[in-house]
Protein backbone atom coordinates (compact mmCIF):
# COMPACT_ATOMS: atom_id res chain seq x y z
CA UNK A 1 -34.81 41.19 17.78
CA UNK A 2 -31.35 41.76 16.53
CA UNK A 3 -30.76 45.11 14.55
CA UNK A 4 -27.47 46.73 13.10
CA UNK A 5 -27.03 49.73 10.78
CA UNK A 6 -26.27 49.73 7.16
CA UNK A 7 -23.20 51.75 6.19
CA UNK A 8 -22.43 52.89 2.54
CA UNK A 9 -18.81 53.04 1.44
CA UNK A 10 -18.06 56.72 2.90
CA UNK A 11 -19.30 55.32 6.88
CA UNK A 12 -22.41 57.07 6.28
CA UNK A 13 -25.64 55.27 8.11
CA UNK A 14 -28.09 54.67 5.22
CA UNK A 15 -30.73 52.26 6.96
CA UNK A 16 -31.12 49.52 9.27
CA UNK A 17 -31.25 45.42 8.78
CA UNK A 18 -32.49 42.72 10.83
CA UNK A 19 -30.15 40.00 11.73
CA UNK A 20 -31.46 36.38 11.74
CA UNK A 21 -32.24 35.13 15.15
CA UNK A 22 -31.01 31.60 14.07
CA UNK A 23 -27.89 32.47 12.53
CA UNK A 24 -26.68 35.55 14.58
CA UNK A 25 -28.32 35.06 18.19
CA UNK A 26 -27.74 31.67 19.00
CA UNK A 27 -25.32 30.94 22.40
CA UNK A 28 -22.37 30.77 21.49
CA UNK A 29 -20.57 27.01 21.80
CA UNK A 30 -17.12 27.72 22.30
CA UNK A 31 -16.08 23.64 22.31
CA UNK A 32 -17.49 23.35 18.95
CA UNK A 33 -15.55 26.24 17.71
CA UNK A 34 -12.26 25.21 18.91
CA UNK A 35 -13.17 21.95 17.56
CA UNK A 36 -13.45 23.18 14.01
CA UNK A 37 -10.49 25.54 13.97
CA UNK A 38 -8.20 22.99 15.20
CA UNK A 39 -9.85 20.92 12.20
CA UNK A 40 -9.82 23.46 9.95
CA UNK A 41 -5.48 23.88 10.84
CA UNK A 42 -5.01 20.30 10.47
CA UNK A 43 -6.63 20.61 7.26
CA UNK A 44 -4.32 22.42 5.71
CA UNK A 45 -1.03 20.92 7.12
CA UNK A 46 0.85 20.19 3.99
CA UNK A 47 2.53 16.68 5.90
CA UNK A 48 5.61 16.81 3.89
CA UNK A 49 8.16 16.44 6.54
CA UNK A 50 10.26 13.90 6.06
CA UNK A 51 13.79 12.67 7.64
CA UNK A 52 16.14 9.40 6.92
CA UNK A 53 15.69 6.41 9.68
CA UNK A 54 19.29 4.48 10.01
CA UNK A 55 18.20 2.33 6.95
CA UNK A 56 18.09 5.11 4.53
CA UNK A 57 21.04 6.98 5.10
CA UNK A 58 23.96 6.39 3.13
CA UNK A 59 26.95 4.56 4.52
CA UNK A 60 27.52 2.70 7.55
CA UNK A 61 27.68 -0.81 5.82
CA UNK A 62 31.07 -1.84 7.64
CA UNK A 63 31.15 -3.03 11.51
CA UNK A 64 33.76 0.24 12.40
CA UNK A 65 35.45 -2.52 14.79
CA UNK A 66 35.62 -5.73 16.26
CA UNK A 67 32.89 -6.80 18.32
CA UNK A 68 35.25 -7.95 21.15
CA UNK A 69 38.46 -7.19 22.56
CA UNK A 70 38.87 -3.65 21.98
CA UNK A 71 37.60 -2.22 25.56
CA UNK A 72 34.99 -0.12 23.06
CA UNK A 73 31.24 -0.63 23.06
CA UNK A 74 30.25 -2.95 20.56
CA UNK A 75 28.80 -0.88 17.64
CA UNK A 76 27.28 -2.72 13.79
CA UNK A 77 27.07 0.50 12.47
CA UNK A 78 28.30 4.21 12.24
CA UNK A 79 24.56 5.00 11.03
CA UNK A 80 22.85 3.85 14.15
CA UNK A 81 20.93 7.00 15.78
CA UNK A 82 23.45 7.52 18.32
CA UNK A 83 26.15 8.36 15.97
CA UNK A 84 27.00 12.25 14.25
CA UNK A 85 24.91 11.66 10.66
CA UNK A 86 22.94 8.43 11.91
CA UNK A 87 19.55 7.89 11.08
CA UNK A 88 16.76 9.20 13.06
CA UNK A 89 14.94 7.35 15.22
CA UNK A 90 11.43 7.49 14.53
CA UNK A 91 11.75 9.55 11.44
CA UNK A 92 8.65 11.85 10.72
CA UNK A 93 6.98 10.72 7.30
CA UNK A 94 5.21 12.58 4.79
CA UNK A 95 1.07 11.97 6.06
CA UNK A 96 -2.19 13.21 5.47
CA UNK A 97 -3.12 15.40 8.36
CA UNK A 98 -6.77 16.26 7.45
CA UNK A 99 -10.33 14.76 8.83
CA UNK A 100 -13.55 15.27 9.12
CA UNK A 101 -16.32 16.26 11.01
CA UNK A 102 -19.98 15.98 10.71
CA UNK A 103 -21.87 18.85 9.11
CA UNK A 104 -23.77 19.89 11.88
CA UNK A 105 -21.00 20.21 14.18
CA UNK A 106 -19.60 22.46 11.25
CA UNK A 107 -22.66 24.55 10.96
CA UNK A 108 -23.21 25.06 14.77
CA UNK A 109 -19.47 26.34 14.92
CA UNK A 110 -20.08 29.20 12.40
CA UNK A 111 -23.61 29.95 13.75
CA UNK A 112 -21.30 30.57 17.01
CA UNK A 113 -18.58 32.17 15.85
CA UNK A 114 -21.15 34.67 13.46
CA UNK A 115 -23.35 35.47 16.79
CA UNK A 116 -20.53 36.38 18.83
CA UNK A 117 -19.11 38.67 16.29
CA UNK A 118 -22.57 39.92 16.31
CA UNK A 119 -23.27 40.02 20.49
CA UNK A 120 -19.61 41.94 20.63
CA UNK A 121 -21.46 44.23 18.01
CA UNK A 122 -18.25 43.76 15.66
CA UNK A 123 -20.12 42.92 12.27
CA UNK A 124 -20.31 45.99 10.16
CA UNK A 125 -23.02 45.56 7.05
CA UNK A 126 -21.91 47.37 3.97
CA UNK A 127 -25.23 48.53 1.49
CA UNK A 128 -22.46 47.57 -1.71
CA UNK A 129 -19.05 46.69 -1.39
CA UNK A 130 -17.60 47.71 -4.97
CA UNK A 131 -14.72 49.06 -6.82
CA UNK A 132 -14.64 50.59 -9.87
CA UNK A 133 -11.03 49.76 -10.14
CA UNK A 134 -8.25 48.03 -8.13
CA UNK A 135 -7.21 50.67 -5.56
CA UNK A 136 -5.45 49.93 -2.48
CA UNK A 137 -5.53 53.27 -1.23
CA UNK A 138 -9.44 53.61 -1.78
CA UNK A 139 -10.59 50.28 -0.31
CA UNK A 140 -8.02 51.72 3.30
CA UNK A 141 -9.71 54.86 2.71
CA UNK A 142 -13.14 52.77 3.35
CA UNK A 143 -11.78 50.66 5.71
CA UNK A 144 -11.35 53.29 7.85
CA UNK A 145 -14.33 55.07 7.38
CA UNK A 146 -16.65 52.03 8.46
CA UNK A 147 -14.38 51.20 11.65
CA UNK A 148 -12.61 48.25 10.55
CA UNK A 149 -8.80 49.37 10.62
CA UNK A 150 -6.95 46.16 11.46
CA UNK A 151 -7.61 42.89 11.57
CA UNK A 152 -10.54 42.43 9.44
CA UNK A 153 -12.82 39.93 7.21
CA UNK A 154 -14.75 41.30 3.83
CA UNK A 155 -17.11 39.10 2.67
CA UNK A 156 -19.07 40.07 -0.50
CA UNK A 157 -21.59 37.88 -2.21
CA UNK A 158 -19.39 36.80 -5.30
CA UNK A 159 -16.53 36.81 -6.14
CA UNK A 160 -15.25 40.36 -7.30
CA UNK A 161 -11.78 40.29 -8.59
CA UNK A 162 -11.60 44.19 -8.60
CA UNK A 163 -12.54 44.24 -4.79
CA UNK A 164 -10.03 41.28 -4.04
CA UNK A 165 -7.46 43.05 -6.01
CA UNK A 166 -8.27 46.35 -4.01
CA UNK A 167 -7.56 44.84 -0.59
CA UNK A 168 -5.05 42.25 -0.67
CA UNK A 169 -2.53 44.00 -0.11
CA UNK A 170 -3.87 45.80 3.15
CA UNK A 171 -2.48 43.98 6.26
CA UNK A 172 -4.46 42.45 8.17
CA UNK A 173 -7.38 42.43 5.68
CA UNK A 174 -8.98 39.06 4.52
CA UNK A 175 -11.23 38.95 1.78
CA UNK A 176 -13.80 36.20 1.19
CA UNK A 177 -17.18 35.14 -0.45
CA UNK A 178 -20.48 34.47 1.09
CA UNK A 179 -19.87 30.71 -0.07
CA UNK A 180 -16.03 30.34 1.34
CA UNK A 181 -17.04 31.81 4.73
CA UNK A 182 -15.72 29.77 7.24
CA UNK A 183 -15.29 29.30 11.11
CA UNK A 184 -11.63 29.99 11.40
CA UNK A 185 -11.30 33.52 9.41
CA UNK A 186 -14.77 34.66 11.23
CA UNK A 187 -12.42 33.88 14.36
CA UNK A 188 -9.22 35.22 13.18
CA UNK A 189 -10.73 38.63 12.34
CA UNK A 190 -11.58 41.92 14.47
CA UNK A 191 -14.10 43.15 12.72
CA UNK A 192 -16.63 41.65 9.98
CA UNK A 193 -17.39 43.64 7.00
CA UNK A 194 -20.88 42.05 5.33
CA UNK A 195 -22.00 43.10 2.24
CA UNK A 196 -25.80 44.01 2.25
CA UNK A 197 -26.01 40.84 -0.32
CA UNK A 198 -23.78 38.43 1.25
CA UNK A 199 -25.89 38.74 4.50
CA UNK A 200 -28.77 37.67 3.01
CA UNK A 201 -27.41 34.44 1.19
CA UNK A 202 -25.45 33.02 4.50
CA UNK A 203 -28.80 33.64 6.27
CA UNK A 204 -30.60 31.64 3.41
CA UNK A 205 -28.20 28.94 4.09
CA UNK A 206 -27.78 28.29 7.56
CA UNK A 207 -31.32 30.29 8.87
């Protein structure tokens, strides 16, 4: 039976919460994970490199000398790839990067990347994450008081614009919702700061 202790904003225990045996104490499958980072990176390649091939660049129309007789290799072009401003051989093109993979490849990575955050005891569950107004210096100031100076991942279980305004700014700090939690932040992070709320709802949807 996994267990963890609640927190309250100040670092002070306040109770205790069972973690979902399903979601959070599962063996980790490290191939699945790397699978679905590497998807989720390709994902959001942008694919807008681009570079001129020999028949786009401008110029080069003219033979720059006879084909014979001059003791000089024979050349049809001053644009051909081997020449200073020639084309490019090859020439990256703007492409679509992403693809897919099936859903329960996608589910099994986050059940593995949430139970090892959980085995290396590096999920922190918050009883209520909330701001009464956007304050950098407050949401550090709680940061630091629940152990999670650094690289770190907030979830909360909706989306809170005065919490998101709070931390931005923090490096290292990511902050996410309960329904935009995915493999590669979970990953990326140190620590994982849960709201009490957003706990329950990912173990609703992928117990």
């Amino acid at each position: 039976m996994l267990k963890t202790n609640v927190l309250d904003m100040s670092g002070k225990v306040v109770g205790e919460i069972e973690l979902s045996e399903s979601v959070f104490g599962i063996t980790p499958n490290a191939a699945v994970v790397h699978d679905v980072v590497k998807n989720h990176l390709a994902n959001c390649r942008q694919g807008t490199q681009s570079a001129l091939t020999r028949a786009e660049v401008s110029g080069g129309g003219r033979k720059p000398w006879k084909q014979k007789g001059t003791g000089r290799a024979r050349q049809g072009s001053t644009r051909a790839p081997q020449w200073t401003h020639g084309g490019i051989v090859f020439a990256p093109k703007p492409r679509d990067y992403s693809y897919t993979l099936n859903k329960k490849t996608r589910r099994l990575a986050l059940k593995s990347a949430l139970s090892a955050k959980a085995s290396e005891q590096n999920i922190i569950v918050i009883d209520e994450i909330k701001m009464e107004a956007p304050k950098t210096a407050q949401f550090a100031k709680f940061l630091s008081a629940v152990g999670a100076e650094g690289k770190c991942l907030v979830v909360t279980a909706v989306a809170d614009q005065t919490v998101v305004k709070s931390g931005r700014n923090i490096p290292g700090c990511e902050i996410t919702f309960a329904n935009l939690i995915n493999v590669y932040d979970i990953v990326n992070a140190t620590k994982l700061v849960v709201d009490k709320a957003a706990l329950q709802k990912i173990e609703e949807v992928f117990a």
